[in-house]
C-alpha atoms as a PDB file:
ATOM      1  CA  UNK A   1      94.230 121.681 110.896  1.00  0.00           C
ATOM      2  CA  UNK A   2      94.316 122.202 107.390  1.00  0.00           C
ATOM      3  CA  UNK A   3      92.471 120.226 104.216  1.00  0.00           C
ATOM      4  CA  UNK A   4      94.135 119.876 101.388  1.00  0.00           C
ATOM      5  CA  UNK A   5      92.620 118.386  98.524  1.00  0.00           C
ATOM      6  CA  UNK A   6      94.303 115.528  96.690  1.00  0.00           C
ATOM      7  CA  UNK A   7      94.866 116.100  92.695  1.00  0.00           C
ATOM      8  CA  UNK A   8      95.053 112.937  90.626  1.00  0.00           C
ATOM      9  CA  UNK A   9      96.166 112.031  87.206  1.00  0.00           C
ATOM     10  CA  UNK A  10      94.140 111.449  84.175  1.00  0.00           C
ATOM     11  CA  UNK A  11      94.091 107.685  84.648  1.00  0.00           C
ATOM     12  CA  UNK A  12      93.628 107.914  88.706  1.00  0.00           C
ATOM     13  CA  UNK A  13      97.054 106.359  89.562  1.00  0.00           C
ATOM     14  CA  UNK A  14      98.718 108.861  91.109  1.00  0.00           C
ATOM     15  CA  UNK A  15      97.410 111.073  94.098  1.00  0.00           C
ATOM     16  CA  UNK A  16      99.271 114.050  94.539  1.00  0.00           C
ATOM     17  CA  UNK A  17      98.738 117.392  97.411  1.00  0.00           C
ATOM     18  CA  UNK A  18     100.175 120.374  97.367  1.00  0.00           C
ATOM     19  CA  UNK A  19     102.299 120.308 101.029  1.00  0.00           C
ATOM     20  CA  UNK A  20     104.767 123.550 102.656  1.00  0.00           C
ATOM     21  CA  UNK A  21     107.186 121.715 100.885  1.00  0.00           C
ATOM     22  CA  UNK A  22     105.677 121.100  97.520  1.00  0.00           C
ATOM     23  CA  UNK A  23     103.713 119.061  95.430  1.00  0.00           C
ATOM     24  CA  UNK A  24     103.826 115.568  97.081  1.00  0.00           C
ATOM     25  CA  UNK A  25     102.394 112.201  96.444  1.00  0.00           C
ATOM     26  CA  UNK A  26      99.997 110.825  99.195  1.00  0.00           C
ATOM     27  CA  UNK A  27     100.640 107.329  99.036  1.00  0.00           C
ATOM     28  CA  UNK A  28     104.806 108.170  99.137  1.00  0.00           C
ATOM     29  CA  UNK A  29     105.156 111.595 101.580  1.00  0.00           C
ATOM     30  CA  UNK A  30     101.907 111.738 103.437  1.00  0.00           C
ATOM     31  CA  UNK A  31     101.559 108.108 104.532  1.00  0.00           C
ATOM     32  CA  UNK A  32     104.633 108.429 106.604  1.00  0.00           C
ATOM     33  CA  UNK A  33     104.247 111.983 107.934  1.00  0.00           C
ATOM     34  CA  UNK A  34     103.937 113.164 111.233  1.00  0.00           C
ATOM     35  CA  UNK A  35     101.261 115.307 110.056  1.00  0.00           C
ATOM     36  CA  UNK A  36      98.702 113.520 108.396  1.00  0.00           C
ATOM     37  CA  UNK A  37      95.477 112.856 110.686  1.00  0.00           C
ATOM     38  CA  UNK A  38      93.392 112.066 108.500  1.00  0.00           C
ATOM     39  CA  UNK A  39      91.398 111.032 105.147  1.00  0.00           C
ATOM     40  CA  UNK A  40      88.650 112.834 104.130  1.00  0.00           C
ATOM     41  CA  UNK A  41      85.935 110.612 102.630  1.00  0.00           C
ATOM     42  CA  UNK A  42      82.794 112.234 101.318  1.00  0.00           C
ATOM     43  CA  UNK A  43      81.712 114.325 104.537  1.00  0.00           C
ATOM     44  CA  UNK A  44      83.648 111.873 106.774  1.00  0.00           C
ATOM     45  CA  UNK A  45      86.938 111.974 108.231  1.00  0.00           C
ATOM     46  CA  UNK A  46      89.148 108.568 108.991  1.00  0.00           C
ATOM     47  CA  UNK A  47      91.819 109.176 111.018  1.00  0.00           C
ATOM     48  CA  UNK A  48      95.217 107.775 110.034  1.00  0.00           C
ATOM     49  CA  UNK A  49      95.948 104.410 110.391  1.00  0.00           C
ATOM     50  CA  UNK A  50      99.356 104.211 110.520  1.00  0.00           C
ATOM     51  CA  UNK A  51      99.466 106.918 113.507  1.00  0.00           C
ATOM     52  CA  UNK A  52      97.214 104.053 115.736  1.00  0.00           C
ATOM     53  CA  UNK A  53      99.704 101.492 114.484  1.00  0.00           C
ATOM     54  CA  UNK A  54     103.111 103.346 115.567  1.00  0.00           C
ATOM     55  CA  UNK A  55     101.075 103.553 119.080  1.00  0.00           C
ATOM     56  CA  UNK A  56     100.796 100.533 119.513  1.00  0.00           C
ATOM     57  CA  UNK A  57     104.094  98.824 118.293  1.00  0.00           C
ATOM     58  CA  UNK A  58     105.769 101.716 120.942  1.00  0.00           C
ATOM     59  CA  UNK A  59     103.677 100.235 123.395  1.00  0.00           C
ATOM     60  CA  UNK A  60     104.907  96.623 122.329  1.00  0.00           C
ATOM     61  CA  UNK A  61     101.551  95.605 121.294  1.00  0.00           C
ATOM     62  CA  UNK A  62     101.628  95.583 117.803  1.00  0.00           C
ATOM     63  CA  UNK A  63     104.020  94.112 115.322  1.00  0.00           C
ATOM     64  CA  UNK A  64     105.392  94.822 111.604  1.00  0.00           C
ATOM     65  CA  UNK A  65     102.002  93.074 109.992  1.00  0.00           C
ATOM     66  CA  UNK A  66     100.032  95.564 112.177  1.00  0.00           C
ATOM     67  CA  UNK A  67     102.227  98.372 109.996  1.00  0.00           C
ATOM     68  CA  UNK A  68     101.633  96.944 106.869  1.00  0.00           C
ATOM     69  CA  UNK A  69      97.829  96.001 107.319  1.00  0.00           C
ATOM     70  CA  UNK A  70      97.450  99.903 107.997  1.00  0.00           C
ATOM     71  CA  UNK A  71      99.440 100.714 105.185  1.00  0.00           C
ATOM     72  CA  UNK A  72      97.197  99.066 103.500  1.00  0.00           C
ATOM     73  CA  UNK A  73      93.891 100.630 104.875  1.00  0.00           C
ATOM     74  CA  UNK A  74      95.586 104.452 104.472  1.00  0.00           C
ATOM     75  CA  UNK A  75      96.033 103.291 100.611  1.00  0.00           C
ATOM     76  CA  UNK A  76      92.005 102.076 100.526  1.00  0.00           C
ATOM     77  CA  UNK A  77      91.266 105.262 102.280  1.00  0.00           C
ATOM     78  CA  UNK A  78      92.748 107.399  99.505  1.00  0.00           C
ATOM     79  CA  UNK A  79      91.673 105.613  96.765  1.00  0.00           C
ATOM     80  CA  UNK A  80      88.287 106.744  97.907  1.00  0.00           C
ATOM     81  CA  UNK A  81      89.157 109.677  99.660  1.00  0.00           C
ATOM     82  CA  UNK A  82      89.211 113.600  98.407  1.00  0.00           C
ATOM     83  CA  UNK A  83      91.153 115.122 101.005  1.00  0.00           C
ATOM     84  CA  UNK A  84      94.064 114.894 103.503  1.00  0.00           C
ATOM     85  CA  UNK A  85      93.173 116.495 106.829  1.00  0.00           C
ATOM     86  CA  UNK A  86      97.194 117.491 107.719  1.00  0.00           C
ATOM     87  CA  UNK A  87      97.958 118.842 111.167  1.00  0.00           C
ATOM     88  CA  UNK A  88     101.090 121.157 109.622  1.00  0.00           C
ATOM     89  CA  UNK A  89      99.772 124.762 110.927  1.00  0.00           C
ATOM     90  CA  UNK A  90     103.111 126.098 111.271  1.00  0.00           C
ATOM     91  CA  UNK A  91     104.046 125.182 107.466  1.00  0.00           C
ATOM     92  CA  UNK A  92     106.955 123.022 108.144  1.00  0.00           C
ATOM     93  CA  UNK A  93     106.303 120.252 105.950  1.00  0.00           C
ATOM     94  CA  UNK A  94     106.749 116.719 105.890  1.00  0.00           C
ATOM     95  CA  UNK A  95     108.411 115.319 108.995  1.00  0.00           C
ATOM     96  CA  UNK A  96     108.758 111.332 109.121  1.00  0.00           C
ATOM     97  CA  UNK A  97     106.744 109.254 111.867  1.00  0.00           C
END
């Protein structure tokens, strides 16, 4: 499990991290990769949102709001967040869910 820490702009709008395949933004590449575990938040970590989510609607328990709500949360998460705990050991890159 790697950290990587997220670099933002002068005016905090855009959240960037460096990935295997590059400098990538959070909210765009890391939301919807296989990788991504986690936020880090201060000294906690939150784990994905979206990964509980995509459980769930496989399982036929959840539905499209259930995506978007945890869209949603991943996007609060960053705001606040200083770090992406990714799960890419091997250095593949992104990979879609």
């Amino acid at each position: 499990m790697k950290t990587l820490p997220i670099q933002r702009d002068e005016k905090n709008v855009r959240a960037n991290v460096e990935c295997a395949t590059g400098e990538v933004s959070v909210y765009r590449a890391c939301a919807y990769c296989v990788h991504c575990k986690g936020i880090r938040v201060g000294t906690r970590v939150y784990p994905a949102p979206q990964e509980k989510a995509v459980q769930d609607m496989a399982r036929g328990k959840g539905s499209e709001d259930l995506l978007l709500n945890a869209q949603l949360q991943f996007n609060t998460l960053v705001r606040d967040g200083s770090a992406i705990e990714c799960g890419d050991d091997e250095n593949k890159g992104f990979r879609s869910r």
